[in-house]
N, C-alpha and C. Protein backbone atom coordinates (compact mmCIF):
# COMPACT_ATOMS: atom_id res chain seq x y z
N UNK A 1 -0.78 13.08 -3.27
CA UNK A 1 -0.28 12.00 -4.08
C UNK A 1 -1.29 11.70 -5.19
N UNK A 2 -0.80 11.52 -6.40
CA UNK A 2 -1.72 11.25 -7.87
C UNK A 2 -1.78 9.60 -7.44
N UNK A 3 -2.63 8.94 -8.56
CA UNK A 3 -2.29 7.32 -8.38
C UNK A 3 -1.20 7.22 -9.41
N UNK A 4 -0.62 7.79 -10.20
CA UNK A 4 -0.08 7.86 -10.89
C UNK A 4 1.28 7.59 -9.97
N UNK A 5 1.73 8.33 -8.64
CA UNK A 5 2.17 7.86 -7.73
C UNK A 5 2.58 7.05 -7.28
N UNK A 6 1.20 6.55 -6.74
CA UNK A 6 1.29 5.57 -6.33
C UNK A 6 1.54 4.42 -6.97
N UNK A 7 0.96 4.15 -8.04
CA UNK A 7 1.46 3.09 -9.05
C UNK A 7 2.66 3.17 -9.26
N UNK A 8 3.35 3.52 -9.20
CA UNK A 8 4.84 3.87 -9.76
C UNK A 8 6.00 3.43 -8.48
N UNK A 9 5.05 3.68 -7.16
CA UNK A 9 5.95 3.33 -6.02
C UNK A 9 5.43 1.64 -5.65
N UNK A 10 4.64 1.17 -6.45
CA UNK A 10 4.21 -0.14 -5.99
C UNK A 10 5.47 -1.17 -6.77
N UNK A 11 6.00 -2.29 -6.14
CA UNK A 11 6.19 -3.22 -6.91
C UNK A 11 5.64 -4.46 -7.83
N UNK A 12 6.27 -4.93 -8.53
CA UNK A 12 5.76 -5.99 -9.68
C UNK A 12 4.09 -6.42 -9.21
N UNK A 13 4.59 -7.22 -7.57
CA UNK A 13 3.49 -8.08 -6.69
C UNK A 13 2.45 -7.53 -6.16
N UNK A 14 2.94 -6.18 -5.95
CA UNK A 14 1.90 -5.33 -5.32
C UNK A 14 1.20 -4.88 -6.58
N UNK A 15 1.53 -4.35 -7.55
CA UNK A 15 0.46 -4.29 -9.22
C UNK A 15 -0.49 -5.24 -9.11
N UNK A 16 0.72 -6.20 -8.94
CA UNK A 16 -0.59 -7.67 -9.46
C UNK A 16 -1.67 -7.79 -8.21
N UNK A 17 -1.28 -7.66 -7.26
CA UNK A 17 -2.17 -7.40 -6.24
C UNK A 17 -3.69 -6.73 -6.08
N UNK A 18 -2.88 -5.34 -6.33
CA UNK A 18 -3.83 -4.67 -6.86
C UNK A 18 -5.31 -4.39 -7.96
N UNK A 19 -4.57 -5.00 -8.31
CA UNK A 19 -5.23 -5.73 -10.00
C UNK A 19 -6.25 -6.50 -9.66
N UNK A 20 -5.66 -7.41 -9.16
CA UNK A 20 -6.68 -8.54 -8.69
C UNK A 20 -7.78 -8.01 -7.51
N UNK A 21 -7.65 -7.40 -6.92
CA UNK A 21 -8.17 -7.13 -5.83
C UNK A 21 -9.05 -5.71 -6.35
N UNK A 22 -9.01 -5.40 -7.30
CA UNK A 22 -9.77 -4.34 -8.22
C UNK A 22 -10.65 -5.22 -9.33
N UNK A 23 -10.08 -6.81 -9.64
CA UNK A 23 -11.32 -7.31 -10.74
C UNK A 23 -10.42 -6.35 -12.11
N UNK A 24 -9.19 -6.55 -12.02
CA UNK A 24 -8.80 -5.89 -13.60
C UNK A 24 -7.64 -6.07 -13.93
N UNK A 25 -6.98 -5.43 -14.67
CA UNK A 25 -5.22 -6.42 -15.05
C UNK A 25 -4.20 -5.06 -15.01
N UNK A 26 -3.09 -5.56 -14.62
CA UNK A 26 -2.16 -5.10 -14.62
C UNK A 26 -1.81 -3.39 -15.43
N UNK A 27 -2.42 -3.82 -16.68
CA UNK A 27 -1.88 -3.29 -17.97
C UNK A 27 -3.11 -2.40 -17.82
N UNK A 28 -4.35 -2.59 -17.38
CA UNK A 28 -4.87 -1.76 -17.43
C UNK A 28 -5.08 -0.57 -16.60
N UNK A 29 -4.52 -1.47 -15.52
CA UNK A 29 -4.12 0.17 -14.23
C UNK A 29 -3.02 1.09 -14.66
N UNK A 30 -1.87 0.34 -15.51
CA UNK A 30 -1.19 1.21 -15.74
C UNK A 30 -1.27 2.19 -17.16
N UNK A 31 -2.83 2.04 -17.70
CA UNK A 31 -2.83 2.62 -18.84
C UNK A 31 -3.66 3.91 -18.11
N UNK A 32 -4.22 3.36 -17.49
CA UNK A 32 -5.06 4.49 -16.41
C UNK A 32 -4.37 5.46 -15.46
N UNK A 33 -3.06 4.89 -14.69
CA UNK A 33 -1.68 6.09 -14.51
C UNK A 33 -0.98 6.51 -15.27
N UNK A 34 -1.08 6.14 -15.99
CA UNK A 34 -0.38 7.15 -17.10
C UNK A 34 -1.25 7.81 -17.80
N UNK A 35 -2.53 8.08 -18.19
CA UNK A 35 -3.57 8.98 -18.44
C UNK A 35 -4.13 8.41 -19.48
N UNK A 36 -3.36 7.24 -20.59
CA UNK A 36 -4.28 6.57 -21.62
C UNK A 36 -4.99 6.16 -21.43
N UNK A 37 -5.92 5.68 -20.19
CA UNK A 37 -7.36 5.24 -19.93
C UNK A 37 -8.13 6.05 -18.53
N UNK A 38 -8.96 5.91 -19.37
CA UNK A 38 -10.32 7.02 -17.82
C UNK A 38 -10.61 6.20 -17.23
N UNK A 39 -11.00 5.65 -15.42
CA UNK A 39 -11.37 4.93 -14.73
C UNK A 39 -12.44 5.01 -14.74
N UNK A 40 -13.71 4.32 -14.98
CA UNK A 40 -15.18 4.41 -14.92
C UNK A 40 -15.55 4.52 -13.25
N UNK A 41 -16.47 4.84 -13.30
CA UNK A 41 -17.00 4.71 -12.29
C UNK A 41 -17.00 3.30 -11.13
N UNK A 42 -17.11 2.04 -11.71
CA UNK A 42 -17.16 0.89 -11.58
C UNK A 42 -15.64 0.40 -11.13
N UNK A 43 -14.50 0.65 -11.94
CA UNK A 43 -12.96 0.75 -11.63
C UNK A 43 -12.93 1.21 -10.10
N UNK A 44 -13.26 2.63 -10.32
CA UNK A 44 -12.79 3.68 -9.05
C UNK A 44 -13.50 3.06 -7.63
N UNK A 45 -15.00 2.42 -7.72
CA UNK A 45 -15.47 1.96 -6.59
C UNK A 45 -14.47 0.92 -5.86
N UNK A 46 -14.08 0.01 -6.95
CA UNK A 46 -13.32 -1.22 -6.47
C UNK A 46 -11.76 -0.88 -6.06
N UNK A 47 -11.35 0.26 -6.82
CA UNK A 47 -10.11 0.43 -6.17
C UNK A 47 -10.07 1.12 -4.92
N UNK A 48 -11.07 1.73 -4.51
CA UNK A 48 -11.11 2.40 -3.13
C UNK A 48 -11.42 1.29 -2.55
N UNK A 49 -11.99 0.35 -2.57
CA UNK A 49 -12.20 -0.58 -1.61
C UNK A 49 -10.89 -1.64 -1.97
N UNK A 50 -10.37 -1.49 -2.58
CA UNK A 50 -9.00 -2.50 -2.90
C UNK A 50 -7.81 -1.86 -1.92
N UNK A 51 -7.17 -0.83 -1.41
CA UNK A 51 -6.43 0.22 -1.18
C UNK A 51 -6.78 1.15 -0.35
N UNK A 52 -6.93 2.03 0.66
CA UNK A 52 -7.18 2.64 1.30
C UNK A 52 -6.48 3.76 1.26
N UNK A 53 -5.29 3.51 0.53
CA UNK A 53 -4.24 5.05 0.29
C UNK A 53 -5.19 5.48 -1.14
N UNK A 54 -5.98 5.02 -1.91
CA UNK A 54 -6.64 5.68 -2.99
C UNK A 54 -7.94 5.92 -2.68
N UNK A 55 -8.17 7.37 -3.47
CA UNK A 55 -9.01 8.62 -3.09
C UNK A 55 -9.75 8.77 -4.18
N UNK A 56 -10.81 9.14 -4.28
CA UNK A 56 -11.74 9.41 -5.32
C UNK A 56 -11.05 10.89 -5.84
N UNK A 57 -11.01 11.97 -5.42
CA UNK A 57 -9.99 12.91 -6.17
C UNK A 57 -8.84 12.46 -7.21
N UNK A 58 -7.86 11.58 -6.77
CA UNK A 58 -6.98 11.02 -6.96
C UNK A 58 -7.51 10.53 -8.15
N UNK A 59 -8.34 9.68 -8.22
CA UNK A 59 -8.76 9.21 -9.46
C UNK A 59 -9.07 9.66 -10.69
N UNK A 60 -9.85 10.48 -10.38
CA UNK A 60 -10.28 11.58 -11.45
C UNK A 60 -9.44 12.86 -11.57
N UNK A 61 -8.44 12.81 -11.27
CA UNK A 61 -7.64 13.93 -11.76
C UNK A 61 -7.06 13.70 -13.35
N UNK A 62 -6.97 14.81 -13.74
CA UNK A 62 -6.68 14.70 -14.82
C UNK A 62 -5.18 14.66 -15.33
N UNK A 63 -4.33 14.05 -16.02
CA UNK A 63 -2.85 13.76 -15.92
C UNK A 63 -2.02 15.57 -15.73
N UNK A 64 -2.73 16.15 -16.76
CA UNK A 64 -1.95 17.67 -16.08
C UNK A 64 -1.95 17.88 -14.54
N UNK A 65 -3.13 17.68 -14.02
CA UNK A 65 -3.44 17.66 -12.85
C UNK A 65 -2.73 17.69 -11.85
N UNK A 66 -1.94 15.97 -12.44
CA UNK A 66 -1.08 15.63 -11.36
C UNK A 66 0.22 15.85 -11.23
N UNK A 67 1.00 17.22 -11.61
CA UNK A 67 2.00 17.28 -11.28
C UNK A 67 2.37 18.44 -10.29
């Protein structure tokens, strides 16, 4: 599974969830599944600890990557 994925199977609440529980917004996770933004280092720590279905692979794949 890409996060690209996963983002896509989350709803509205669960985004916002996410978001929050990562320290970042909505708009910016989804600029990051869809490949217009790179997750820093700092992002990727907090979303593994936000989520447990997200993987450091996962993260850093690159959008060709993920299909």
């Amino acid at each position: 599974m890409t996060f690209k994925e996963l983002w896509q199977g989350l709803d509205s609440a669960a985004k916002v969830e996410l978001a929050e529980r990562a320290s970042t917004s909505v708009a910016y996770l989804s600029q990051v599944a869809n490949g217009h933004r790179n997750a820093g280092a700092g992002l990727i720590e907090r979303l593994l600890t936000a989520d447990s279905r997200i993987t450091f692979s996962m993260m850093r794949a690159a959008p060709s990557e993920a299909a």
